[in-house]
C-alpha atoms as a PDB file:
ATOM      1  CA  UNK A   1     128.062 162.173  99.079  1.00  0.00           C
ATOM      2  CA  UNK A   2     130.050 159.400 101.325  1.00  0.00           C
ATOM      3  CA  UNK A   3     132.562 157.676  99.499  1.00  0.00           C
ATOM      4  CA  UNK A   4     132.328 153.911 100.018  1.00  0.00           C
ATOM      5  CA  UNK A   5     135.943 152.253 100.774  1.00  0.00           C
ATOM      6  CA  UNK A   6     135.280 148.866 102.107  1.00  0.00           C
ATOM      7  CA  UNK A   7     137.135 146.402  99.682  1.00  0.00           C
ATOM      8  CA  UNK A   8     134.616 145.695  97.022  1.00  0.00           C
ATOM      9  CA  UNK A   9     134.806 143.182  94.240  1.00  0.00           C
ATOM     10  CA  UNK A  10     133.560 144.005  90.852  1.00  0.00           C
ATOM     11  CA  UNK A  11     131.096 141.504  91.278  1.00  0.00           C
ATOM     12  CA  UNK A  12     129.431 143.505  94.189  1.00  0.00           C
ATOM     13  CA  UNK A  13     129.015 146.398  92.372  1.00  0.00           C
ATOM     14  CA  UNK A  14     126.018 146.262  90.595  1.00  0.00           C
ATOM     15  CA  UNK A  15     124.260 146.892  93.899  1.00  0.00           C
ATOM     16  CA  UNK A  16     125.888 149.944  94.536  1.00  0.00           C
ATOM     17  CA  UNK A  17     124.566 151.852  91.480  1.00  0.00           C
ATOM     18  CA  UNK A  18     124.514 155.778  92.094  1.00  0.00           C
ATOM     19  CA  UNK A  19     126.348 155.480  94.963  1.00  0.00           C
ATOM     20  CA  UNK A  20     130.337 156.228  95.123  1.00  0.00           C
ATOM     21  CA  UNK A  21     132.783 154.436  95.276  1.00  0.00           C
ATOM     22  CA  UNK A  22     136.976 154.268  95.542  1.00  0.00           C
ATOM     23  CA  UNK A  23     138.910 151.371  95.323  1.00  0.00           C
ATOM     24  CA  UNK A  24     141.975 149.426  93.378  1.00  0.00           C
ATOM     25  CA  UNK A  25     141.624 147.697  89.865  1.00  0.00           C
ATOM     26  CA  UNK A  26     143.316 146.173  87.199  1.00  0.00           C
ATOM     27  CA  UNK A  27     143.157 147.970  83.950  1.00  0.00           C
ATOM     28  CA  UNK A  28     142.384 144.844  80.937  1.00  0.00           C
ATOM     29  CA  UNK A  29     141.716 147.687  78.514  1.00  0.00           C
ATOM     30  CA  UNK A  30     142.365 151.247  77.767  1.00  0.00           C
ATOM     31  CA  UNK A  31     141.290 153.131  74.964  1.00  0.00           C
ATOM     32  CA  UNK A  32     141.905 157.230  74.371  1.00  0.00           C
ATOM     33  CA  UNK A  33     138.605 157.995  72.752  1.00  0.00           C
ATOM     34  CA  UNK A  34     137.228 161.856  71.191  1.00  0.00           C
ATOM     35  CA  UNK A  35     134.420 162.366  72.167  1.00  0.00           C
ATOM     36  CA  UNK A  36     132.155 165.689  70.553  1.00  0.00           C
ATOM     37  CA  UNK A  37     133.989 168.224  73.142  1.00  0.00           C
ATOM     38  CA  UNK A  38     136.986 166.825  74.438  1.00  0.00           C
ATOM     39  CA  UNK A  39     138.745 163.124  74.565  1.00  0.00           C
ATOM     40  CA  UNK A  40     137.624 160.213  76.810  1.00  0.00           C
ATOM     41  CA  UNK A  41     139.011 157.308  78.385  1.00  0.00           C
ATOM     42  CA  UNK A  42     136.961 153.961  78.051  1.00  0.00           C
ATOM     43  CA  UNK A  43     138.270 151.836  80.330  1.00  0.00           C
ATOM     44  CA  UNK A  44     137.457 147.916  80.745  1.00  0.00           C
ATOM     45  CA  UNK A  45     138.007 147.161  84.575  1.00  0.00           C
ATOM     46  CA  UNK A  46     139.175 143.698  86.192  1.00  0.00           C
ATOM     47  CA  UNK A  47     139.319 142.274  89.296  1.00  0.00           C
ATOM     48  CA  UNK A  48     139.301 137.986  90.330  1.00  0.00           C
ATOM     49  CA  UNK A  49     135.795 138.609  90.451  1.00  0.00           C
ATOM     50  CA  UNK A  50     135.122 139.640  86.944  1.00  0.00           C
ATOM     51  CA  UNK A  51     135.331 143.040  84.694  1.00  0.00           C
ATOM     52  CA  UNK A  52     133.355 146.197  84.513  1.00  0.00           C
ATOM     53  CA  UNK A  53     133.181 149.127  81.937  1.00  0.00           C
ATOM     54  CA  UNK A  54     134.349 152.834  83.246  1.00  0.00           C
ATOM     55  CA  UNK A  55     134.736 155.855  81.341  1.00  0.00           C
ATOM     56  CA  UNK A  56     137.009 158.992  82.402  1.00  0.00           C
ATOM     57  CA  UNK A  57     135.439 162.213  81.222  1.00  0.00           C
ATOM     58  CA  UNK A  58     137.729 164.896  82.579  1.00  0.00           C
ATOM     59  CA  UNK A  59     141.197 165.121  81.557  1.00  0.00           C
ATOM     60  CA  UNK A  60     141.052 162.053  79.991  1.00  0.00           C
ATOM     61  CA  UNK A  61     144.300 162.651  77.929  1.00  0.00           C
ATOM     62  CA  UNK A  62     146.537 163.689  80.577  1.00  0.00           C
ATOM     63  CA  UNK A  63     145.455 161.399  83.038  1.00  0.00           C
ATOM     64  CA  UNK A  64     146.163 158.479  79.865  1.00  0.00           C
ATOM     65  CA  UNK A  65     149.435 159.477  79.998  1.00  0.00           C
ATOM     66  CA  UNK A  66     150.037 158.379  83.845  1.00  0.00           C
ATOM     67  CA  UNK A  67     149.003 154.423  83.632  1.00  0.00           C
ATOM     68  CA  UNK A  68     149.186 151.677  80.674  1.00  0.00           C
ATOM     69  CA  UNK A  69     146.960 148.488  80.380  1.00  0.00           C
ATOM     70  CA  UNK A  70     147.997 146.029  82.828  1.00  0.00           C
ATOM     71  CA  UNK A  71     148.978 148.595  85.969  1.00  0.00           C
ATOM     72  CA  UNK A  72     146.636 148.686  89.423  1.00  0.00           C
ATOM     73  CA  UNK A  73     145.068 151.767  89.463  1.00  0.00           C
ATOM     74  CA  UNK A  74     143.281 153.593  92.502  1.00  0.00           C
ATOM     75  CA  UNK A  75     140.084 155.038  91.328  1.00  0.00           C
ATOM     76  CA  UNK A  76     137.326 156.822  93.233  1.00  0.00           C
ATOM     77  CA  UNK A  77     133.847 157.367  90.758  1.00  0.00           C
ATOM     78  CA  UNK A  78     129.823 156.424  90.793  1.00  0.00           C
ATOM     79  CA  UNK A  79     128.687 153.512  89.643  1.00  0.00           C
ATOM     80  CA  UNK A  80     126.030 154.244  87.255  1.00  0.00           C
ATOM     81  CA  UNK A  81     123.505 152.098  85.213  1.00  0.00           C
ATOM     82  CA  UNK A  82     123.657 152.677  81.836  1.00  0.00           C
ATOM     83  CA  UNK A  83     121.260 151.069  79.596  1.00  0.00           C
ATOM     84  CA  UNK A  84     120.874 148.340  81.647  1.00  0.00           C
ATOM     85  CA  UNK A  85     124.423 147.853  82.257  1.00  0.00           C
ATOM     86  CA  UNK A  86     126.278 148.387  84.940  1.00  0.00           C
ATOM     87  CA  UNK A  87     129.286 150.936  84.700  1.00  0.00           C
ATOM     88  CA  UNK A  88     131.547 153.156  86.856  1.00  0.00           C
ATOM     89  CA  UNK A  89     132.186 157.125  85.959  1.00  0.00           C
ATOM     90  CA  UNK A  90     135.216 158.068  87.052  1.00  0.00           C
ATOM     91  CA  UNK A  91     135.945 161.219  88.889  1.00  0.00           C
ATOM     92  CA  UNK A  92     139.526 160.742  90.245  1.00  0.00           C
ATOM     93  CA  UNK A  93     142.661 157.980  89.666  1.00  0.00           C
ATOM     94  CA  UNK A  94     145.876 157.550  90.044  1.00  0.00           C
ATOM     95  CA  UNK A  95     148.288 154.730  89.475  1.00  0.00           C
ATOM     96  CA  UNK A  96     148.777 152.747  92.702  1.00  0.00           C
ATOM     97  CA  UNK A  97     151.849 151.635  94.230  1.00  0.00           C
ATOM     98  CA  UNK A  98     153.177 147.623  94.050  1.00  0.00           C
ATOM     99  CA  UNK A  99     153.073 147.579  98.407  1.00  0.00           C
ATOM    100  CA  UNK A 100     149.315 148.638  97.832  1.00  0.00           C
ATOM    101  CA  UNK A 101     148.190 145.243  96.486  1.00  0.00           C
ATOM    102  CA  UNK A 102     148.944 141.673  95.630  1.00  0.00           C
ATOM    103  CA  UNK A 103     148.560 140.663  91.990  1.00  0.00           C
ATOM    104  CA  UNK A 104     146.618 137.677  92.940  1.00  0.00           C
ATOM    105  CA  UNK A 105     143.667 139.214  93.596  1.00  0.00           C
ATOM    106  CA  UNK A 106     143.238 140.526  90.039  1.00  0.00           C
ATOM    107  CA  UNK A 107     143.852 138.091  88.407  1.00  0.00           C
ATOM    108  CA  UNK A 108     140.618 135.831  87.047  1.00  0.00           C
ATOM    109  CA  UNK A 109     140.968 132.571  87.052  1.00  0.00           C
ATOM    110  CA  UNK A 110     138.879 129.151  85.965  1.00  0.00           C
ATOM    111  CA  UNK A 111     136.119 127.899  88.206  1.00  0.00           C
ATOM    112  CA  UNK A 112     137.319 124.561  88.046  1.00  0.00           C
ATOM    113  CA  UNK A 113     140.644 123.470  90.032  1.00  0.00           C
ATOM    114  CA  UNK A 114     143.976 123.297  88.304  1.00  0.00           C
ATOM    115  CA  UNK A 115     144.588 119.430  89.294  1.00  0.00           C
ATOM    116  CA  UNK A 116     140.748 118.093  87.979  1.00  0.00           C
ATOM    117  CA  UNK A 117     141.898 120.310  84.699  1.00  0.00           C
ATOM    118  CA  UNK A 118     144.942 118.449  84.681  1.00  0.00           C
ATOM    119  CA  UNK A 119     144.124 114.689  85.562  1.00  0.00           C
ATOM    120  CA  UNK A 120     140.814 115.445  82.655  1.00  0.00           C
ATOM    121  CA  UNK A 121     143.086 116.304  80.448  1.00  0.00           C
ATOM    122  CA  UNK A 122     145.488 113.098  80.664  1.00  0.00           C
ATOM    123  CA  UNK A 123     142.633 110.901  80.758  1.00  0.00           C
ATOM    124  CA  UNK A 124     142.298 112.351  77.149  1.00  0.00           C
ATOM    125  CA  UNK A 125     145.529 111.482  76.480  1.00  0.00           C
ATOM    126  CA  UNK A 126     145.995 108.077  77.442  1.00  0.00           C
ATOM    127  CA  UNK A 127     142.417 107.523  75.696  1.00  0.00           C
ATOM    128  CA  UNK A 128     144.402 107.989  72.811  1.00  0.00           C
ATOM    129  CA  UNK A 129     145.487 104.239  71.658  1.00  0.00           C
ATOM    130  CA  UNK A 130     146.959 104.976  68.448  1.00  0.00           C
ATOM    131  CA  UNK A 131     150.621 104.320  69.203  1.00  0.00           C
ATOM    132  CA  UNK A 132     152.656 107.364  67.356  1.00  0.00           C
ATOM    133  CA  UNK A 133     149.776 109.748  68.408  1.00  0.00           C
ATOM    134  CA  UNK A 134     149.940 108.640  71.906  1.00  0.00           C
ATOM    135  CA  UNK A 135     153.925 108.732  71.949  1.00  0.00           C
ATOM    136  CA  UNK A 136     153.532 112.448  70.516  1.00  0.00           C
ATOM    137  CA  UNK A 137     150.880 113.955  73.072  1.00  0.00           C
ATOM    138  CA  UNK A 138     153.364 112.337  75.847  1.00  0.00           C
ATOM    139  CA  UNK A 139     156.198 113.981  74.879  1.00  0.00           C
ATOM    140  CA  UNK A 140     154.549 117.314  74.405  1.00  0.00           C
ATOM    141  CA  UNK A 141     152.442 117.580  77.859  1.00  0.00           C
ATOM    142  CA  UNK A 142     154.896 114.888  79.752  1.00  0.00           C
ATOM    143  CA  UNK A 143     157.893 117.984  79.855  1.00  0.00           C
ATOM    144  CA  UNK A 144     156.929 119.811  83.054  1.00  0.00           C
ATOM    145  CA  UNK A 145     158.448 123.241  81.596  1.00  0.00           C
ATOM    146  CA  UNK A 146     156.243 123.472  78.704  1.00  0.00           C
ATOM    147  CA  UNK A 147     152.682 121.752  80.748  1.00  0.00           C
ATOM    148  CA  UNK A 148     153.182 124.040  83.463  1.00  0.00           C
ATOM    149  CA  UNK A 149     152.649 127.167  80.558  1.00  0.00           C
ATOM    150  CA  UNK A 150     149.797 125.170  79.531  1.00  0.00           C
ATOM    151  CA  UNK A 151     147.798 124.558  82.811  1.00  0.00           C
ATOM    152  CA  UNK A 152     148.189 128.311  83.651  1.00  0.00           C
ATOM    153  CA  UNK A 153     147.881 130.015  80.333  1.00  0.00           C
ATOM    154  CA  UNK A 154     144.715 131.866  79.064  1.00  0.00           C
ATOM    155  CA  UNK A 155     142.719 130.591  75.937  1.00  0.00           C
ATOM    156  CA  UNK A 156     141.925 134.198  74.870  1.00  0.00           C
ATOM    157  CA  UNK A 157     142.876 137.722  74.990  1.00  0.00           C
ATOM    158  CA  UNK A 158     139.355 138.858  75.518  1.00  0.00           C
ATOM    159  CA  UNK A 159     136.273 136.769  74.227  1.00  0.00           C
ATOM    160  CA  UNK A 160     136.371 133.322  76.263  1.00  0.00           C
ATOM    161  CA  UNK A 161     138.402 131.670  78.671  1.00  0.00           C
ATOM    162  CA  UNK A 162     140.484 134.439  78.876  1.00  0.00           C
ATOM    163  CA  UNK A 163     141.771 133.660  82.359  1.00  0.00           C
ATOM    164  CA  UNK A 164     144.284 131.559  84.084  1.00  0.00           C
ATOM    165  CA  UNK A 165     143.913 128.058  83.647  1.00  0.00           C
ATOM    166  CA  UNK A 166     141.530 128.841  80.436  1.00  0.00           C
ATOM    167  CA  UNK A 167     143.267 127.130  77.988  1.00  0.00           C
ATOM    168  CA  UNK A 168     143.363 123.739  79.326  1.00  0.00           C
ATOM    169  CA  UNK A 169     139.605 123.912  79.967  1.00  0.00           C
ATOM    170  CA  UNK A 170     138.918 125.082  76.838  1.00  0.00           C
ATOM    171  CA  UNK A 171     141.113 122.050  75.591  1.00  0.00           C
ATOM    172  CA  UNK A 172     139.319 119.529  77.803  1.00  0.00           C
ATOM    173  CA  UNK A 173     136.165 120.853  77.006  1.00  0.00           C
ATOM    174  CA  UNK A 174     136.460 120.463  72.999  1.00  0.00           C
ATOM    175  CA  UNK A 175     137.731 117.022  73.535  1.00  0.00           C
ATOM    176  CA  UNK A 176     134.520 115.939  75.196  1.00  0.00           C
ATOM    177  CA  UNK A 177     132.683 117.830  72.596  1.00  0.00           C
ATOM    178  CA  UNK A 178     134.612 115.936  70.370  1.00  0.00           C
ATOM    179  CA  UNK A 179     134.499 112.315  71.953  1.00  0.00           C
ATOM    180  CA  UNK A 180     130.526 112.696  71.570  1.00  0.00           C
ATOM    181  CA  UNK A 181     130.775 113.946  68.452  1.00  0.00           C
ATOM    182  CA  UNK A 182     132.716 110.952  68.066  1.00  0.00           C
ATOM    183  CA  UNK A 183     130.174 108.784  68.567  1.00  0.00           C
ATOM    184  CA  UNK A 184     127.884 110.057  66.113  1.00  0.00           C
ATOM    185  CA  UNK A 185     129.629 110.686  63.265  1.00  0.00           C
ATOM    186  CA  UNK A 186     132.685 108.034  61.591  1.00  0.00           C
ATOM    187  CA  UNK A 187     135.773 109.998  62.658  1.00  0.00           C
ATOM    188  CA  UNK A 188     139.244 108.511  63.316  1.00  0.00           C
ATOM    189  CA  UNK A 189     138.722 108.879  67.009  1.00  0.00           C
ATOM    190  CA  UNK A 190     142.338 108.916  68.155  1.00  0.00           C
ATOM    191  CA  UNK A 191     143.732 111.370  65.416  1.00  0.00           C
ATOM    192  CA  UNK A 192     140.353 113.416  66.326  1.00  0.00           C
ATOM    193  CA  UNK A 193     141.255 113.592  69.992  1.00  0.00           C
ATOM    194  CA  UNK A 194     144.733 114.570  69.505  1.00  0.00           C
ATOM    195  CA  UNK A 195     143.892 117.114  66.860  1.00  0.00           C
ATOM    196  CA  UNK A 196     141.378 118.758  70.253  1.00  0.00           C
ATOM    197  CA  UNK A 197     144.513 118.590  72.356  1.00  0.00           C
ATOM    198  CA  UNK A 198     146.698 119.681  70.249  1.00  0.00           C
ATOM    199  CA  UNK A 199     144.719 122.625  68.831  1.00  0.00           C
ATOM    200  CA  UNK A 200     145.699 125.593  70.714  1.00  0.00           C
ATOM    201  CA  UNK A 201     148.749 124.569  72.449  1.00  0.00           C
ATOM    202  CA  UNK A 202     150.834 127.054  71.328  1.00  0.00           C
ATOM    203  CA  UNK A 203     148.863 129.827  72.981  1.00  0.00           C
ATOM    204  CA  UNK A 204     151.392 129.648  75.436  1.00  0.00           C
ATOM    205  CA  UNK A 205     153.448 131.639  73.366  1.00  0.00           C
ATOM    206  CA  UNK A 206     150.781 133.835  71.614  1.00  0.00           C
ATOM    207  CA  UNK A 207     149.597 135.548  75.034  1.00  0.00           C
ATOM    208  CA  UNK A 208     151.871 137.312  77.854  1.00  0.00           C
ATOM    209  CA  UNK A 209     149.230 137.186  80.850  1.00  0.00           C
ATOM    210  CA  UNK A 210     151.421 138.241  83.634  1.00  0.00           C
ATOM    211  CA  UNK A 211     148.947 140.636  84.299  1.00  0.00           C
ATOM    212  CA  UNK A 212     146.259 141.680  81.689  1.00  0.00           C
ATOM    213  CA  UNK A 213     146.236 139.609  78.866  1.00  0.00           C
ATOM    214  CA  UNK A 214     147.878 140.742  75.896  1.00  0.00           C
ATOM    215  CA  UNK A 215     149.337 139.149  72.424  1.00  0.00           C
ATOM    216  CA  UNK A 216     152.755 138.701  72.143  1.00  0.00           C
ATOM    217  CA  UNK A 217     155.512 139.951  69.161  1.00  0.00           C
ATOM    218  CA  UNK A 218     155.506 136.111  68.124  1.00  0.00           C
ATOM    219  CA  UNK A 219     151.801 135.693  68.557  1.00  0.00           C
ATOM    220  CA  UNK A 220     150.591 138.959  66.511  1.00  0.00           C
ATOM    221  CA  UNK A 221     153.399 138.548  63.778  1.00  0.00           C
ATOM    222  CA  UNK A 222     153.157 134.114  63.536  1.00  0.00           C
ATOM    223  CA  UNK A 223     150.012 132.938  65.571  1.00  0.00           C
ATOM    224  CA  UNK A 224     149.258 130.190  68.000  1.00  0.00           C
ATOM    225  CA  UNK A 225     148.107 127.874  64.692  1.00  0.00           C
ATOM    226  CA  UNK A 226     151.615 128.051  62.732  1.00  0.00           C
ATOM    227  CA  UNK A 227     153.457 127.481  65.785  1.00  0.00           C
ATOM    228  CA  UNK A 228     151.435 124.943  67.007  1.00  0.00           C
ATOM    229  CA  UNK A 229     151.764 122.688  64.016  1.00  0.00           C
ATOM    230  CA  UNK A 230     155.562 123.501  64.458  1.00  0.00           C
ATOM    231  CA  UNK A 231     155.781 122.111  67.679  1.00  0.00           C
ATOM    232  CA  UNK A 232     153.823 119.393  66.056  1.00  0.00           C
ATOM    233  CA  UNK A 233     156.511 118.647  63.330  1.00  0.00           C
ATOM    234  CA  UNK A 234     159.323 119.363  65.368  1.00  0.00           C
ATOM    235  CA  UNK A 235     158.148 116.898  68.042  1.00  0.00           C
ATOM    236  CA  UNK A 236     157.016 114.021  65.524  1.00  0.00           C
ATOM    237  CA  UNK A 237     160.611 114.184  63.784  1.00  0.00           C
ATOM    238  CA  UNK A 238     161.932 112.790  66.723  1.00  0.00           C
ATOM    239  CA  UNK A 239     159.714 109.654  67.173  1.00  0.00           C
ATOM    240  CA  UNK A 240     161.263 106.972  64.429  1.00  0.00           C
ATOM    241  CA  UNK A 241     159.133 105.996  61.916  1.00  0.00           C
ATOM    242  CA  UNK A 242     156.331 108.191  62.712  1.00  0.00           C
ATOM    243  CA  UNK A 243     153.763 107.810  59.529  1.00  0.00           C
ATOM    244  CA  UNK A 244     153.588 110.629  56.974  1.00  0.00           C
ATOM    245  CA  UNK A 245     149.489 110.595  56.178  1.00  0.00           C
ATOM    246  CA  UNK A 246     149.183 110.392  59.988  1.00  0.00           C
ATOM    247  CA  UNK A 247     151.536 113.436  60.673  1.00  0.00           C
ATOM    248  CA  UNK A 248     149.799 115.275  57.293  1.00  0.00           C
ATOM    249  CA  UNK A 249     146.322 114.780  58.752  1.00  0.00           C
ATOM    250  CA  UNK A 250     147.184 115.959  62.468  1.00  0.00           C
ATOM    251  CA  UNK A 251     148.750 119.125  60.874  1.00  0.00           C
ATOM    252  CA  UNK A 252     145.536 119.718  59.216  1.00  0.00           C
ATOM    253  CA  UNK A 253     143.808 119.696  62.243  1.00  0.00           C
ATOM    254  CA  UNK A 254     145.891 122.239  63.529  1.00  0.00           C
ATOM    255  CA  UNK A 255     145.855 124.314  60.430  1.00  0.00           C
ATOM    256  CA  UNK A 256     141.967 124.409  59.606  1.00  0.00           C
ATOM    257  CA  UNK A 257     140.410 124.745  63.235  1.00  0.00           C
ATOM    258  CA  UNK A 258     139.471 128.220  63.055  1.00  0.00           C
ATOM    259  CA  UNK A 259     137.293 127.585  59.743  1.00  0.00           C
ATOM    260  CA  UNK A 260     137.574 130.638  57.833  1.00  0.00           C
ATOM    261  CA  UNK A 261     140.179 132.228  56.172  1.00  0.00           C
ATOM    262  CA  UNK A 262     138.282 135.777  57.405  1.00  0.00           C
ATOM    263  CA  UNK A 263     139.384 133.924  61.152  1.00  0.00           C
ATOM    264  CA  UNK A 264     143.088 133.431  60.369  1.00  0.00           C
ATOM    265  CA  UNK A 265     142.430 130.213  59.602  1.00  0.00           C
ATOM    266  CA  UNK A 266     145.502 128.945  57.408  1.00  0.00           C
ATOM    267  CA  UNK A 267     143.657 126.322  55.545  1.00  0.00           C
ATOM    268  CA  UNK A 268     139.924 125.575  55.178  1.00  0.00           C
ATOM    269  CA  UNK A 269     138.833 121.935  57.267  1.00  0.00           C
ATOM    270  CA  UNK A 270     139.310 119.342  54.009  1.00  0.00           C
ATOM    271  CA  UNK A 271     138.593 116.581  56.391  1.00  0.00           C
ATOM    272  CA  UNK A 272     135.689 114.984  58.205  1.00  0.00           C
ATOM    273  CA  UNK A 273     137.619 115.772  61.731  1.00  0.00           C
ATOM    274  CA  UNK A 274     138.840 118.785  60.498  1.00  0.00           C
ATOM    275  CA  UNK A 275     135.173 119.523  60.642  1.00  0.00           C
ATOM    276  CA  UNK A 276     134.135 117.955  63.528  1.00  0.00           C
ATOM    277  CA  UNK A 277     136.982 119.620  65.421  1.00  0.00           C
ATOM    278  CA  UNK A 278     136.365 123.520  64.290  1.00  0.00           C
ATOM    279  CA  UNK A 279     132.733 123.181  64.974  1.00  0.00           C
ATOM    280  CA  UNK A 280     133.187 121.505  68.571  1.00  0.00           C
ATOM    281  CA  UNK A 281     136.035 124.141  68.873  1.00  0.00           C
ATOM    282  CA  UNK A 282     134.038 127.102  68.032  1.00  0.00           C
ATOM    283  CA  UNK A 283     130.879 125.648  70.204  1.00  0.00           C
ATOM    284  CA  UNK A 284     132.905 125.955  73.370  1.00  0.00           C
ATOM    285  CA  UNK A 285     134.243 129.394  72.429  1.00  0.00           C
ATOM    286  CA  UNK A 286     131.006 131.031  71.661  1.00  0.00           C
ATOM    287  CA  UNK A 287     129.015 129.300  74.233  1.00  0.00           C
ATOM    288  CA  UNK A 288     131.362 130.463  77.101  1.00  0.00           C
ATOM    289  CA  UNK A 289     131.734 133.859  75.780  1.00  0.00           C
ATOM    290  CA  UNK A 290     128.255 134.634  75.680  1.00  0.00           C
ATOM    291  CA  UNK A 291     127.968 132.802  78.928  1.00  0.00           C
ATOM    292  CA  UNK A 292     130.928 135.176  80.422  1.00  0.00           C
ATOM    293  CA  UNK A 293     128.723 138.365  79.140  1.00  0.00           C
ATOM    294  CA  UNK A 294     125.672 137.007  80.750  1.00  0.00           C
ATOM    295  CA  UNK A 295     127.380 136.052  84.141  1.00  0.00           C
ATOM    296  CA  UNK A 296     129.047 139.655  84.171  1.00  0.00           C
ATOM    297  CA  UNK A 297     125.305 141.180  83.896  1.00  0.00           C
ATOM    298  CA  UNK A 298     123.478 142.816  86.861  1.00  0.00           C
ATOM    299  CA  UNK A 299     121.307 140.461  88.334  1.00  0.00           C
ATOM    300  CA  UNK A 300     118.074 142.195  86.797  1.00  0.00           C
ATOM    301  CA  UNK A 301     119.786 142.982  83.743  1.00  0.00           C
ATOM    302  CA  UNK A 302     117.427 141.547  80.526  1.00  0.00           C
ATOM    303  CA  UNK A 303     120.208 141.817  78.511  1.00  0.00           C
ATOM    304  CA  UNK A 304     124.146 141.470  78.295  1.00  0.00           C
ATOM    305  CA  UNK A 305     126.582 144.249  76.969  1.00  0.00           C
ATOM    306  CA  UNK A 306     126.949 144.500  73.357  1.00  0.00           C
ATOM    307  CA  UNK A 307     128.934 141.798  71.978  1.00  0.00           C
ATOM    308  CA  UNK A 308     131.877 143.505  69.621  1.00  0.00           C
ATOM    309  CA  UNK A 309     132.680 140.517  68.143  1.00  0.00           C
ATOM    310  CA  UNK A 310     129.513 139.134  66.879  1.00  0.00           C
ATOM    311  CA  UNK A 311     127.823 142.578  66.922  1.00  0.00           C
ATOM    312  CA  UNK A 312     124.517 141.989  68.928  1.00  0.00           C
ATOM    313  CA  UNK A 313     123.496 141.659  72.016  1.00  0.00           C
ATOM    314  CA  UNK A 314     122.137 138.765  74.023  1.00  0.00           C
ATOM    315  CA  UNK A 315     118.768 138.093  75.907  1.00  0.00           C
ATOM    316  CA  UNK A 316     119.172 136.660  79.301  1.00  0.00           C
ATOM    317  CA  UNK A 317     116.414 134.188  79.882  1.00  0.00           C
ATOM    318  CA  UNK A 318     115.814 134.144  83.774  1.00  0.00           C
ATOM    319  CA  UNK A 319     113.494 130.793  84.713  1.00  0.00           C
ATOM    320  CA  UNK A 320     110.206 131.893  86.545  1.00  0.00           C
END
């Protein structure tokens, strides 16, 4: 069997199925699994283009031991179709070199450009007319340090957005959601788009995406919602006379947005836009993570890879 060696993108792939294949990938995900001989590796794949499933078979454990989530790894296997889902078996890898690549090209990133992200997201802000509120938000994004982090950070390790520049469209995104929701429903507009803005700010400090995405000591042991409402109150204390109820509400914002307690939410939403905001917030989260697993489908695929986190799969409805 020829081995194919032209540089392929992940997102070529599914039109290679039972052919072979070599190439270099980023490895998002690595898991030593036992299988009902011998252990496994399941592997999740990544390239700019997108991700793919693989699965080592032999020597899975002592091949583990040469490469950790995150390195470039050469791999030469058949891409298989497995249930409708496109997959690569791997025969042969080993961990490549730093002269063999450039980082950049592994690295997924949002369809939309880093400066409409950015001039969206101050349009937001300077929507905002409620004068402590507006002062805040400016201080916060306005230090070039701290909104460089944000422009470039992921929203997620895994489920949505999780790429660079994903957590300022996820932010711009549930403000819109929010500003239309807005107009429905009798929020406090200003404290409601602030709350959207403010939300998940501190996921700068939750992920380290240098290369695969991955939580950090601060973000598994505190979490992007406790220090986000710490940035909050440390920011606030430093505009003069900044109102208490105001400053109470906004933290509740930041505190209830995931909904659940079963979510690591830290309080439930006790507030109409505490409300508004975890439902617009978890809209835009679900809706592009299922829209991720459907774009990552083979092109005759019927349905999408099992979803882990909501345990089902989704139908892909294809427009006659």
């Amino acid at each position: 069997m020829d081995v194919m060696t032209d540089r392929l993108t992940i997102s070529e792939l599914h039109q290679k199925v039972n052919q072979e294949i070599s190439g270099l990938f980023l490895v998002a995900e690595k898991e030593l699994r036992e299988g009902k001989n011998d252990f496994y590796l399941r592997l999740k794949l990544q390239d700019r283009s997108g991700s793919i499933s693989a699965n080592v078979w032999k020597d899975a454990a002592k091949l583990s031991e040469q490469f950790d989530a995150g390195d470039i790894i050469n791999i030469q296997g058949t891409v298989v179709n497995y249930k409708g889902q496109t997959q690569l078996s791997v025969s042969k890898l080993r961990f490549a070199d730093r002269s063999e690549y450039n980082i950049e090209d592994y690295l997924m990133r949002s369809k939309i450009a880093p400066e409409v992200l950015s001039e969206r997201f101050f349009e937001f802000v300077d929507k905002v007319k409620q004068p402590y509120l507006n002062r805040l938000l400016h201080l916060i994004f306005d230090d070039k340090d701290f909104f460089t982090q944000f422009l470039t950070s992921p929203a997620a390790k895994s489920w949505h957005h999780n790429y660079i520049h994903g957590l300022i469209e996820h932010s711009v995104s549930v403000a819109a959601l929010c500003e239309f929701a807005s107009t429905l429903y009798p929020v406090d507009y200003d404290l409601l788009i602030s709350g959207a803005l403010l939300h998940d700010m501190a996921k700068i400090k939750e992920y380290d995406s240098k290369s695969n995405i991955d939580f950090t000591d601060i973000g598994r042991l505190i979490g992007h919602l406790t220090l986000s409402d710490q940035i909050v109150c440390e920011t606030a204390s430093k505009i003069a006379g900044f109102p208490e109820e105001l400053l109470l509400n906004l933290r509740h914002l930041i505190l209830s947005h995931h909904g659940e307690y079963e979510k690591a939410s830290v309080r439930l939403p006790q507030t109409l836009e505490a409300v508004v905001l975890h439902h617009c917030d978890n809209l835009d989260a679900q809706t592009v993570g299922v829209a991720q697993l459907i774009e990552s489908a083979p092109k005759n695929a019927i349905w999408t890879e099992y979803d882990k986190l909501n345990n089902r799969y989704y139908k892909i409805y294809r427009p006659v």
